[in-house]
Protein backbone atom coordinates (compact mmCIF):
# COMPACT_ATOMS: atom_id res chain seq x y z
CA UNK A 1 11.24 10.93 9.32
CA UNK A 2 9.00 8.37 8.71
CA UNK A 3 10.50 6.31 6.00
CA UNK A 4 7.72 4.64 4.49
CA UNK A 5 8.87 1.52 2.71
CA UNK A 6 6.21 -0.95 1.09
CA UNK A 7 6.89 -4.53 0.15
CA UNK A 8 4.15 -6.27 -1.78
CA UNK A 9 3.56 -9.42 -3.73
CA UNK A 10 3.95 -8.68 -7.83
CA UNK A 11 0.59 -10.34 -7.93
CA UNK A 12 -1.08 -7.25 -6.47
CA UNK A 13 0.65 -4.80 -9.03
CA UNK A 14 -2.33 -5.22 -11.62
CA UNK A 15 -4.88 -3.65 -8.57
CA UNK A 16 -2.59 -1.14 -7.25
CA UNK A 17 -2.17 2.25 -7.11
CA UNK A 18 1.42 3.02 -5.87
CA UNK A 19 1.50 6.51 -6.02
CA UNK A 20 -2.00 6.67 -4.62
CA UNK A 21 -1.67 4.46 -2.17
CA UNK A 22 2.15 6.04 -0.80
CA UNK A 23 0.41 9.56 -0.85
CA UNK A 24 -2.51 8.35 1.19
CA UNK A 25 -0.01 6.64 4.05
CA UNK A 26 2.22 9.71 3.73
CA UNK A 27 -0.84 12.07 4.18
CA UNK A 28 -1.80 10.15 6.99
CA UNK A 29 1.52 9.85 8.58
CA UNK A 30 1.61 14.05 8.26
CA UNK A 31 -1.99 14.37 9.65
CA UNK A 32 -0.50 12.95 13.02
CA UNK A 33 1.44 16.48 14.02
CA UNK A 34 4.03 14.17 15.26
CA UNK A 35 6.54 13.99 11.64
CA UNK A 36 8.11 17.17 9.50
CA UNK A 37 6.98 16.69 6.26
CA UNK A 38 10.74 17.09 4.93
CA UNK A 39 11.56 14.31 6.79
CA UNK A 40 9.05 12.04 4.94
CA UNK A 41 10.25 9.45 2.40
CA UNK A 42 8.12 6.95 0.74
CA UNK A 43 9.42 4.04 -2.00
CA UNK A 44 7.34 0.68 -2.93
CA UNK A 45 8.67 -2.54 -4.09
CA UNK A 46 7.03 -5.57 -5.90
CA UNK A 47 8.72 -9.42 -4.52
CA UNK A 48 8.98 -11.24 -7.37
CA UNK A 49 9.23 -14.51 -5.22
CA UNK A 50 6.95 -14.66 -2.79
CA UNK A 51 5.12 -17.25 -0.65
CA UNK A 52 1.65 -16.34 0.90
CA UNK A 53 -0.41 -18.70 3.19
CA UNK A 54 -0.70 -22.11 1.84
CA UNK A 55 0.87 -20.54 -1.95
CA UNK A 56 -2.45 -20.47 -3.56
CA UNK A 57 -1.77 -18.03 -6.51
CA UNK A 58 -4.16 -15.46 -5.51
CA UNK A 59 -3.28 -14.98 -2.52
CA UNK A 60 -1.71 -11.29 -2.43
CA UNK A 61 0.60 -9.51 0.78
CA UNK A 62 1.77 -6.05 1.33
CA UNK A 63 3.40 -4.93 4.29
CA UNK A 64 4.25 -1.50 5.23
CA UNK A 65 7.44 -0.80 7.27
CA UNK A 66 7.68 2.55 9.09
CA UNK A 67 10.89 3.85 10.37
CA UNK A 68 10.74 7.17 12.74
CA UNK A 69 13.11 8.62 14.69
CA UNK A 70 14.36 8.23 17.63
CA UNK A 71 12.64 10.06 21.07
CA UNK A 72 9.02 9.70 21.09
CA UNK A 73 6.91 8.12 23.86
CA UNK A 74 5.62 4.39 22.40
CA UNK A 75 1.99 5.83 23.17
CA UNK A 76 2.32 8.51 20.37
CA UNK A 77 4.30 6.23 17.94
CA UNK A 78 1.24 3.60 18.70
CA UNK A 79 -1.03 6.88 18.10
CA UNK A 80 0.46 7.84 15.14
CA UNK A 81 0.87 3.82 13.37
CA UNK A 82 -2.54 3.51 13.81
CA UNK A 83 -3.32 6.86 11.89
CA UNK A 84 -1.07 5.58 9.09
CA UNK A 85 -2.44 1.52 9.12
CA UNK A 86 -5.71 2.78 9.23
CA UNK A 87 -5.18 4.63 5.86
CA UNK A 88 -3.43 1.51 4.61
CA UNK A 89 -6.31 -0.34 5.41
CA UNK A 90 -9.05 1.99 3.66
CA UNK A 91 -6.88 1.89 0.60
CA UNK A 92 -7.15 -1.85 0.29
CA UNK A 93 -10.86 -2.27 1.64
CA UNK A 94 -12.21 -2.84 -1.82
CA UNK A 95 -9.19 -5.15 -3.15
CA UNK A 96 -9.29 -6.94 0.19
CA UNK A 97 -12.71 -7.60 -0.32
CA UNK A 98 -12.21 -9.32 -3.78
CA UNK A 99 -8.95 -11.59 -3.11
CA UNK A 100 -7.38 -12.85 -0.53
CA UNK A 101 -5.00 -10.21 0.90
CA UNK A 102 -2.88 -10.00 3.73
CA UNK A 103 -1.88 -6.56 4.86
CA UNK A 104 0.74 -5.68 7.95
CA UNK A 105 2.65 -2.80 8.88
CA UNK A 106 5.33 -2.56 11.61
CA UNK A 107 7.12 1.09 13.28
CA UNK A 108 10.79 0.64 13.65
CA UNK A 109 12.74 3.56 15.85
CA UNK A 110 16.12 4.64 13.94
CA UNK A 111 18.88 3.94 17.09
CA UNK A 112 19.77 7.26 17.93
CA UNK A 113 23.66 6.91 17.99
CA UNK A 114 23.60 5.07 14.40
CA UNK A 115 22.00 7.31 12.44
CA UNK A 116 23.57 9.53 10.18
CA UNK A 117 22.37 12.28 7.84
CA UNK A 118 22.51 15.06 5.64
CA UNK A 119 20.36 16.98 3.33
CA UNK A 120 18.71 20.28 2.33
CA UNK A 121 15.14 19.50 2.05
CA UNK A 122 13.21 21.83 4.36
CA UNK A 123 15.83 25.27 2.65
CA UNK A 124 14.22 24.28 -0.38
CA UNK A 125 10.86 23.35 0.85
CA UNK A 126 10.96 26.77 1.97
CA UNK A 127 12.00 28.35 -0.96
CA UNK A 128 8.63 27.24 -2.98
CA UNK A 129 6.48 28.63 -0.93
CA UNK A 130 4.73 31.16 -1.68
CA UNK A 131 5.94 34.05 0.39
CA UNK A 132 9.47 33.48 -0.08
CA UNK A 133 9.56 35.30 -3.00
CA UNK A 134 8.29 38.17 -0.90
C-alpha cells in the first residue's frame, strides 16, 4: 500500500500530466518512510460527466483517493496525507492559478479482516537490482 487512485474532470486532460503528476504523489507518498514501495499502485481516470460548482464549463476537479493499510496511528496517516496533498497541490499550482480548479484528496484504511491479496512484486523488485546478479 497506498493505492493511489485519481478521479478528474475530462476538462482538465488538455493541462495534465498523468504520468507526471502520479509519479510526483507516488514519490511523495514513498518519501514518508511509512509505505513499501511494492506496495504502491497508482491509476488515473477522466469523468466524462461531471458537475463542478455552479457547472460553468471551466470549472475543472480532481480528487485523489488514498487507500493504506490497515495499523497505523491516525497521526502518521495525517503525517504522511499531507506529504502526498502537498505534492498534489504543487503539481497543480500553475493550472490552479489559470482556471478554476478544485482539488481534494481523502486516506481510506483497507479493513483489516476484508482484505485479501496476493502477488510477487517485492521477489522481483529484488531481482533488478543491481546486486542480485552478484
Amino acid at each position: 500500500m497506498p493505492h493511489l487512485i485519481v478521479e478528474y474532470s475530462e476538462n482538465l486532460a488538455s493541462d495534465l500530466d498523468a504520468r507526471a503528476m502520479m509519479k510526483q504523489i507516488a514519490d511523495a507518498a514513498i518519501s514518508t518512510g511509512v509505505f513499501p514501495v511494492a506496495g504502491l499502485r497508482g491509476r488515473c481516470f477522466p469523468a466524462k460527466d461531471y458537475w463542478v460548482a455552479d457547472g460553468h464549463p471551466d470549472n475543472a476537479f480532481l480528487h485523489l483517493t488514498v487507500k493504506v493499510g490497515h495499523g497505523r496511528d491516525i497521526e502518521t496517516r495525517r503525517r504522511a496525507g499531507e506529504t502526498i496533498f502537498k505534492a498534489l497541490c504543487d503539481f497543480f499550482a500553475d493550472i490552479s492559478a489559470r482556471r478554476p480548479l478544485a482539488l481534494s484528496m481523502e486516506m481510506i484504511e483497507f479493513h483489516p479482516e476484508l482484505i485479501f491479496r496476493h502477488g510477487n512484486m517485492s521477489d522481483h523488485m529484488a531481482a533488478r537490482r543491481p546486486h542480485a546478479a552478484e
